[in-house]
PDB file of N, CA and C in Angstrom:
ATOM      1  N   UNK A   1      12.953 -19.082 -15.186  1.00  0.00           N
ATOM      2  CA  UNK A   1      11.647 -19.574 -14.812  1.00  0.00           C
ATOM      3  C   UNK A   1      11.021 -20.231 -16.031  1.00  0.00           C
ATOM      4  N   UNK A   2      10.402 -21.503 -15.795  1.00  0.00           N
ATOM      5  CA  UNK A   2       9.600 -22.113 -17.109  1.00  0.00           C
ATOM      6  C   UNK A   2       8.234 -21.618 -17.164  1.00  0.00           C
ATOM      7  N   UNK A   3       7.792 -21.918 -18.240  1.00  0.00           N
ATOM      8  CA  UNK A   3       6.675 -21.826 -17.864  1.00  0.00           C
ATOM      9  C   UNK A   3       5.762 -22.168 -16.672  1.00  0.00           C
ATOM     10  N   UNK A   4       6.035 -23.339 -16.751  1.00  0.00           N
ATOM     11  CA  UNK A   4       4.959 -24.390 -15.638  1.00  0.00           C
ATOM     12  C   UNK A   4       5.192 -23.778 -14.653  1.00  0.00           C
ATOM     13  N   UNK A   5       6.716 -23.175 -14.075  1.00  0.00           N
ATOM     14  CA  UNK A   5       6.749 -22.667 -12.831  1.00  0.00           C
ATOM     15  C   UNK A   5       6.182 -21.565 -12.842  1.00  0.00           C
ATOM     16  N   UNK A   6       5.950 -20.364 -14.053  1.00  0.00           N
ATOM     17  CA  UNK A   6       5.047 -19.511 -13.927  1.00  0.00           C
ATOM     18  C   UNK A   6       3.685 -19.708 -13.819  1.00  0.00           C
ATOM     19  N   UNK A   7       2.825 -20.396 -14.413  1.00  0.00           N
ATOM     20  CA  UNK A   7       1.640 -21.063 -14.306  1.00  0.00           C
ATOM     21  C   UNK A   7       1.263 -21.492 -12.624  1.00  0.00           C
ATOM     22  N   UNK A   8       2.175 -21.908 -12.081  1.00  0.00           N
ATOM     23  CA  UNK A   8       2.208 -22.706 -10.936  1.00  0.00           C
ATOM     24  C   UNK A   8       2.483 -22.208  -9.841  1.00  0.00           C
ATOM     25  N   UNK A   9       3.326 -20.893  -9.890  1.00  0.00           N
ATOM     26  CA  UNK A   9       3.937 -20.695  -8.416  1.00  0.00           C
ATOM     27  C   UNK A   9       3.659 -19.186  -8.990  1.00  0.00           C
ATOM     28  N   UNK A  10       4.396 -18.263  -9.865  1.00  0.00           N
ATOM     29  CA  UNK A  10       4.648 -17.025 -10.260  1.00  0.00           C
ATOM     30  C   UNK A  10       2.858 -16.110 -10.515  1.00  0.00           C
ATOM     31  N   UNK A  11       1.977 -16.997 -11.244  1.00  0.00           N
ATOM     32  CA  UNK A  11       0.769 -16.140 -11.443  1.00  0.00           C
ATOM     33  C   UNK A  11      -0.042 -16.191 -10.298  1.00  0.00           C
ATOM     34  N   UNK A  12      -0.265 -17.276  -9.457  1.00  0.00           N
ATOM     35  CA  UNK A  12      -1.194 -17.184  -8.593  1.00  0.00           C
ATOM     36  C   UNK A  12      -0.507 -16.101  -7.421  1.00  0.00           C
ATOM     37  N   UNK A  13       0.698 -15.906  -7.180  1.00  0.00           N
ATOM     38  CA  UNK A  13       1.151 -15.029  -6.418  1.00  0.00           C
ATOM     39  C   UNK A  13       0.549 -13.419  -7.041  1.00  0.00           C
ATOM     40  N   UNK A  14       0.853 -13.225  -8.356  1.00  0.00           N
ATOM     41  CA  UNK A  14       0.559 -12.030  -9.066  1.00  0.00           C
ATOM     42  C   UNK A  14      -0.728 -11.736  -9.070  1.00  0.00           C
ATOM     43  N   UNK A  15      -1.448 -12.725  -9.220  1.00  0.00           N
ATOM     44  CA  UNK A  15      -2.724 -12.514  -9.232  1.00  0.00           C
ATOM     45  C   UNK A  15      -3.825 -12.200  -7.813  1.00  0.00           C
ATOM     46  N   UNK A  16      -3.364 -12.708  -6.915  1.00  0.00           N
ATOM     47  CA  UNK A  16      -3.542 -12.296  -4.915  1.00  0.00           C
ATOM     48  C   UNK A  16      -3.336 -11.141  -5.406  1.00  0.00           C
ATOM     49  N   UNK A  17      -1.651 -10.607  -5.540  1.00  0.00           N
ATOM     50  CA  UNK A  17      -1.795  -9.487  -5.623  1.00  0.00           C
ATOM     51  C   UNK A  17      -2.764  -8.550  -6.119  1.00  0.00           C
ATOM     52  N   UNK A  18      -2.867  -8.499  -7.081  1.00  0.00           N
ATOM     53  CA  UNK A  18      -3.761  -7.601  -7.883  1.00  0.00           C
ATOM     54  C   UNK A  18      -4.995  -7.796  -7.232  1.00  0.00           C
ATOM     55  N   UNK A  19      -5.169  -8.941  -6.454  1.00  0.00           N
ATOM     56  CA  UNK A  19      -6.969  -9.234  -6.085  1.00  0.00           C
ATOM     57  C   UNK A  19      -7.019  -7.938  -5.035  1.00  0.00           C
ATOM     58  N   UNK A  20      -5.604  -8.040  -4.331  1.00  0.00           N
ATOM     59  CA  UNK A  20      -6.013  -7.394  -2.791  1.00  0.00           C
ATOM     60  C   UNK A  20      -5.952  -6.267  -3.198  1.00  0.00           C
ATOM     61  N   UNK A  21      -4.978  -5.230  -3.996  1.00  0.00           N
ATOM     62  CA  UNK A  21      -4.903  -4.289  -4.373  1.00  0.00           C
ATOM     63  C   UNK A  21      -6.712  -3.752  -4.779  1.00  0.00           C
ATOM     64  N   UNK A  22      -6.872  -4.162  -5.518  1.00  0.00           N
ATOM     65  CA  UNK A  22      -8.200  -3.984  -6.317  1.00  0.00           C
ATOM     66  C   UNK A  22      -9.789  -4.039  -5.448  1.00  0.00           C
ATOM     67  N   UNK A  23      -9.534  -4.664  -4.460  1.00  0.00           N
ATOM     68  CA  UNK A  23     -10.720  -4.809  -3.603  1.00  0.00           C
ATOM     69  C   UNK A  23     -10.447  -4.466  -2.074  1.00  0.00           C
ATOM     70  N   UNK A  24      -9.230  -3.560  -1.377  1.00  0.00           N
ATOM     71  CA  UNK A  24      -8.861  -3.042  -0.726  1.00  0.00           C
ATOM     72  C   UNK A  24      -9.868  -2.073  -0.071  1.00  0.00           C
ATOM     73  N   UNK A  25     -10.373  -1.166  -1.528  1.00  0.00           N
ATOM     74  CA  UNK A  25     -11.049  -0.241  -0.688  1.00  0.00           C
ATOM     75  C   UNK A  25     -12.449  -0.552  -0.754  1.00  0.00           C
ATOM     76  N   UNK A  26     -12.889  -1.597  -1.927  1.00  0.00           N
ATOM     77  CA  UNK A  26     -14.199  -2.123  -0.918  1.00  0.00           C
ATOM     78  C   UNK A  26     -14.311  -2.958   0.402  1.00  0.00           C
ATOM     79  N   UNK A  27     -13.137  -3.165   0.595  1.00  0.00           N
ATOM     80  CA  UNK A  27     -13.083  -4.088   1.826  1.00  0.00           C
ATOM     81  C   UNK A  27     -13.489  -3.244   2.928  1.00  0.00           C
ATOM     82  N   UNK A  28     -12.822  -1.682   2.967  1.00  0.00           N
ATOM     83  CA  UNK A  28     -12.786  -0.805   3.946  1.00  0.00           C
ATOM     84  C   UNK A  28     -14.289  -0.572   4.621  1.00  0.00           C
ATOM     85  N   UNK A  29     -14.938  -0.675   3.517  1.00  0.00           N
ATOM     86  CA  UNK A  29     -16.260   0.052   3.396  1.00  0.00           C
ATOM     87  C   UNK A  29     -17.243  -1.137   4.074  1.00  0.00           C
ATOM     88  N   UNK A  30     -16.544  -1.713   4.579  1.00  0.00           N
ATOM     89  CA  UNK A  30     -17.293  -3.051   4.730  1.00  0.00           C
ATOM     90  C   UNK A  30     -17.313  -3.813   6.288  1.00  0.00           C
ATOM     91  N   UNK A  31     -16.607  -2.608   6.984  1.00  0.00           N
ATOM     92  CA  UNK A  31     -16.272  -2.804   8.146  1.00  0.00           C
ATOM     93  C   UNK A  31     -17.344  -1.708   8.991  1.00  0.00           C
ATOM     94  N   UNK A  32     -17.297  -2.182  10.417  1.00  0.00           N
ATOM     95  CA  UNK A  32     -17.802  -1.331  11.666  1.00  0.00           C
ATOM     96  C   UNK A  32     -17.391   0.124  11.769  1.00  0.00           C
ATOM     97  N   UNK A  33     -15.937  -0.069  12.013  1.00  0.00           N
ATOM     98  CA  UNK A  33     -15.254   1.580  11.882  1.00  0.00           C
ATOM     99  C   UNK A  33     -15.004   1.689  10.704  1.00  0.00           C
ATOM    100  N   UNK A  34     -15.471   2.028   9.619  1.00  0.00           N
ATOM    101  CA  UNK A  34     -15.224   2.031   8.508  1.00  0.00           C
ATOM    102  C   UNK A  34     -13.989   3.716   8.605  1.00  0.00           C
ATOM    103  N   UNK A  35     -14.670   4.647   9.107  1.00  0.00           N
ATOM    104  CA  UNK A  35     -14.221   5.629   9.441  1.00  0.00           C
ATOM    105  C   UNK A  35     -13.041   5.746   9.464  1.00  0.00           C
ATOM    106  N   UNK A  36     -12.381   5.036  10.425  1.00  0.00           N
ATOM    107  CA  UNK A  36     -11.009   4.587  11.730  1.00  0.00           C
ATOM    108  C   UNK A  36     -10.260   4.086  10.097  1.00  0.00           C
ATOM    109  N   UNK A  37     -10.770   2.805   9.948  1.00  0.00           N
ATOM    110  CA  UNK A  37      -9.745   2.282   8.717  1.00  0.00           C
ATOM    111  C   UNK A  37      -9.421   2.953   7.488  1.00  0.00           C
ATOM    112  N   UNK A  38     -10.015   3.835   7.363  1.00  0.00           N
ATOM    113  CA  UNK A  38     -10.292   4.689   6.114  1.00  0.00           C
ATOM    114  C   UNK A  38      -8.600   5.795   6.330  1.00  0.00           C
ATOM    115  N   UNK A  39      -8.935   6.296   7.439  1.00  0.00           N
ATOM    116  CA  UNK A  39      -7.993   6.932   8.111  1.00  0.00           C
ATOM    117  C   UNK A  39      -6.747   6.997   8.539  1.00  0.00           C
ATOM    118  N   UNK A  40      -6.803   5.373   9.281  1.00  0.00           N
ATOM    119  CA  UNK A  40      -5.604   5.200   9.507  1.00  0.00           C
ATOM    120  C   UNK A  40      -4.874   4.542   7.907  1.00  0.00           C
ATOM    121  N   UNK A  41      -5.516   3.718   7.123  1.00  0.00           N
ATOM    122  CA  UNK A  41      -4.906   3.613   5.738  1.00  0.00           C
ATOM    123  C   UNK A  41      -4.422   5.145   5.184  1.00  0.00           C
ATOM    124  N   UNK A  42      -5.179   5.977   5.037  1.00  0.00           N
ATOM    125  CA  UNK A  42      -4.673   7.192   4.282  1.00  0.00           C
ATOM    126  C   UNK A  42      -3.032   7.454   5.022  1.00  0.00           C
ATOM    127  N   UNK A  43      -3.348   7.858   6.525  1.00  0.00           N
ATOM    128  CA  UNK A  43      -2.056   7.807   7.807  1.00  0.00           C
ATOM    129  C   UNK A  43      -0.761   7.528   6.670  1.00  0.00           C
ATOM    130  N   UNK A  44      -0.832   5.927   6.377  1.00  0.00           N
ATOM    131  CA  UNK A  44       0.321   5.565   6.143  1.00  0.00           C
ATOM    132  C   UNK A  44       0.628   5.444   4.314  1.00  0.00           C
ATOM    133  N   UNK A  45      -0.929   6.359   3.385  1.00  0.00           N
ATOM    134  CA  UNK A  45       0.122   6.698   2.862  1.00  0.00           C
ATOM    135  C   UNK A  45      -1.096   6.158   0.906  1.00  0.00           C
ATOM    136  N   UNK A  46      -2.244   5.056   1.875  1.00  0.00           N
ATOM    137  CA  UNK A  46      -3.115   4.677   0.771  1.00  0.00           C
ATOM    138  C   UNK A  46      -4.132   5.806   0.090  1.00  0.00           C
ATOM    139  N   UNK A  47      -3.965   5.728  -1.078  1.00  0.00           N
ATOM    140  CA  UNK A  47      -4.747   7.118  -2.017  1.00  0.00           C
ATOM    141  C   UNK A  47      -4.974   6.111  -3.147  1.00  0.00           C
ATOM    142  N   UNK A  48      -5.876   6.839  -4.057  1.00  0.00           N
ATOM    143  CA  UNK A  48      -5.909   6.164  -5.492  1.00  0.00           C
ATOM    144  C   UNK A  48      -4.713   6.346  -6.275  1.00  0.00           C
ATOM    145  N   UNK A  49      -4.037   7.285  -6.048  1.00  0.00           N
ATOM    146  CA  UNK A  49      -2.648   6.931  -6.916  1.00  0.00           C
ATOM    147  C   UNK A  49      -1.641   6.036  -6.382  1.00  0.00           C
ATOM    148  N   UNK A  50      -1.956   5.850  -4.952  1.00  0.00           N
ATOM    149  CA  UNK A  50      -1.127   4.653  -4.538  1.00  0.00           C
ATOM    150  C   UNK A  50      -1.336   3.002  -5.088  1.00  0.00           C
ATOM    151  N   UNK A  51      -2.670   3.478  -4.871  1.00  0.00           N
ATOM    152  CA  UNK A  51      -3.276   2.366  -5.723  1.00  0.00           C
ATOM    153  C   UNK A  51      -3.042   1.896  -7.139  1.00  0.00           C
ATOM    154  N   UNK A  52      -2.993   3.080  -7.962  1.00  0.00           N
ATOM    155  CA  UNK A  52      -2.326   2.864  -8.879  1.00  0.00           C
ATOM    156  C   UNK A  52      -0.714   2.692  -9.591  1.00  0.00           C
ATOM    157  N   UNK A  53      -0.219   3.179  -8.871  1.00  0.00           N
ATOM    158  CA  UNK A  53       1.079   3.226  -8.979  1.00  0.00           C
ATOM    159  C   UNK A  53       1.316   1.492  -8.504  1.00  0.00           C
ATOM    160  N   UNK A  54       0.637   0.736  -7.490  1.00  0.00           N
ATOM    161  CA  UNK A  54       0.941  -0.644  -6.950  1.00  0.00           C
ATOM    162  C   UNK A  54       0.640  -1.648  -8.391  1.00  0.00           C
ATOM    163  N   UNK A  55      -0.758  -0.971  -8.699  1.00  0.00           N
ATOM    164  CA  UNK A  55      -1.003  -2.069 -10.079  1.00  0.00           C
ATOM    165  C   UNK A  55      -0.476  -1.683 -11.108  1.00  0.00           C
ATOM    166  N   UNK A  56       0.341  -0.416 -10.894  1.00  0.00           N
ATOM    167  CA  UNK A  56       1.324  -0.493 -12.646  1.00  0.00           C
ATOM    168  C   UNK A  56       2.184  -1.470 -12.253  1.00  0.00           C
ATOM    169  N   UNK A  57       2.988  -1.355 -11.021  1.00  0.00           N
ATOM    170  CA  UNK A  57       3.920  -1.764 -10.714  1.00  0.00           C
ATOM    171  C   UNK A  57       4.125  -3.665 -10.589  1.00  0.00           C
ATOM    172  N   UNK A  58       3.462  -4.031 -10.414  1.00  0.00           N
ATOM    173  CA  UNK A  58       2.547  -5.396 -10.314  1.00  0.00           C
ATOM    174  C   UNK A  58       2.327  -5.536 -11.972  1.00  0.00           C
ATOM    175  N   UNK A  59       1.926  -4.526 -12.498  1.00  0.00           N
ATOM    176  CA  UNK A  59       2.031  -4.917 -13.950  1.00  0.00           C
ATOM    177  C   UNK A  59       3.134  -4.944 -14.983  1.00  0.00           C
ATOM    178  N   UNK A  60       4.144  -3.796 -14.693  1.00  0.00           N
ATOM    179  CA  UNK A  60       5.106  -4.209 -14.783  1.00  0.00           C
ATOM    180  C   UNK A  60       5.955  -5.624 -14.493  1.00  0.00           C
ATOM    181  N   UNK A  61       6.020  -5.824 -13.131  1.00  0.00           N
ATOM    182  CA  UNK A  61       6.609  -6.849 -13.239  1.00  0.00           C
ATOM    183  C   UNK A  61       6.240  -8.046 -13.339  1.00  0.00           C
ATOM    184  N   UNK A  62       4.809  -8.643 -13.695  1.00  0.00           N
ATOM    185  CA  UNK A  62       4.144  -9.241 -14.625  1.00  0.00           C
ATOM    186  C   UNK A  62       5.008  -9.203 -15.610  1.00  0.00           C
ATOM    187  N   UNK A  63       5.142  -8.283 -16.841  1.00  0.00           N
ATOM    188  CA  UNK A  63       5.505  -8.228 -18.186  1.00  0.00           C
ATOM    189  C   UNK A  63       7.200  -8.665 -17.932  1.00  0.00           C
ATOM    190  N   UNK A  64       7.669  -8.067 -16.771  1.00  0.00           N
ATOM    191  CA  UNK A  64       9.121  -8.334 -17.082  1.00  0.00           C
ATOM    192  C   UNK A  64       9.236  -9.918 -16.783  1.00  0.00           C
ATOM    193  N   UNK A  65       8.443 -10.737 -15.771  1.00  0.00           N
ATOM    194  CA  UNK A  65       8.935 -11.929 -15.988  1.00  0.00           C
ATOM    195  C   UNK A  65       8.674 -12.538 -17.161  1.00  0.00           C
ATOM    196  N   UNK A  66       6.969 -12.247 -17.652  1.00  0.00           N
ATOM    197  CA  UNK A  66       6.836 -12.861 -19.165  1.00  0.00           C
ATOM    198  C   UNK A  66       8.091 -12.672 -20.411  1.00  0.00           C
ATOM    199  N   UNK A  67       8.658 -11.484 -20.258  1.00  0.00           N
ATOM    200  CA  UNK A  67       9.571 -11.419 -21.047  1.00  0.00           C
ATOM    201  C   UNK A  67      10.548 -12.096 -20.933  1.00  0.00           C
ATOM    202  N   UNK A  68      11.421 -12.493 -19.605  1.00  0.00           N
ATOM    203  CA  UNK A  68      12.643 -13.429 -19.390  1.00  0.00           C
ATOM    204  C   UNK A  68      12.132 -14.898 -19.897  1.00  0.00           C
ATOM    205  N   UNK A  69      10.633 -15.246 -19.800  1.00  0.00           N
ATOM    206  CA  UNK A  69      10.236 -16.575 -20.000  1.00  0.00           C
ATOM    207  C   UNK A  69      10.507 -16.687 -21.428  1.00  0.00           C
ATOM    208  N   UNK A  70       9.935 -15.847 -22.092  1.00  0.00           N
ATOM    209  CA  UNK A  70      10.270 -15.883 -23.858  1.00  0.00           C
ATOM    210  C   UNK A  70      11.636 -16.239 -24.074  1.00  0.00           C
ATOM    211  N   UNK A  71      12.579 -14.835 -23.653  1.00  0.00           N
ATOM    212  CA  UNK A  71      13.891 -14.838 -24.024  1.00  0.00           C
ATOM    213  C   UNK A  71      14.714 -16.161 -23.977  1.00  0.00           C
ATOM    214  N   UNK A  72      14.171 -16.986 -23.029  1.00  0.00           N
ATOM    215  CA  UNK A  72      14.520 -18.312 -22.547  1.00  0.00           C
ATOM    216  C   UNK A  72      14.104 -19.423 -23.439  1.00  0.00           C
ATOM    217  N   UNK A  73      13.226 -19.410 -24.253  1.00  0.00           N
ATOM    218  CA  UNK A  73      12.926 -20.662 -25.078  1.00  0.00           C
ATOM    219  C   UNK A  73      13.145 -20.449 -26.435  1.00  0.00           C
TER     220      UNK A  73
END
């Protein structure tokens, strides 16, 4: 991956990510059944350590592509 293609295609993907992750559970709070969604998210599994474990993970592999980009030039 070059740069430009990271700049271009690779961060804006990474970065959604992290948006939705991060504003997930104000989103919840922001609804009619707030209740219902709250609920059925937990159901399948959403907690704050899920949460966190998504943005290490997202951060991780952030760092691992930055690193192949280096190794490459």
């Amino acid at each position: 991956m070059t740069v430009k293609e990271y700049n271009e295609e690779f961060l804006p993907k990474i970065d959604t990510a992290f948006c939705f992750v991060s504003n997930l559970d104000n989103s919840m709070y922001k609804t009619d059944d707030r209740e219902n969604v709250i609920n059925q998210l937990t159901c399948i599994g959403w907690s704050e350590e899920c949460k966190e474990t998504v943005q290490l993970a997202l951060e991780f592999y952030r760092n691992s592509v930055l690193n192949e980009i280096k190794s490459t030039q």
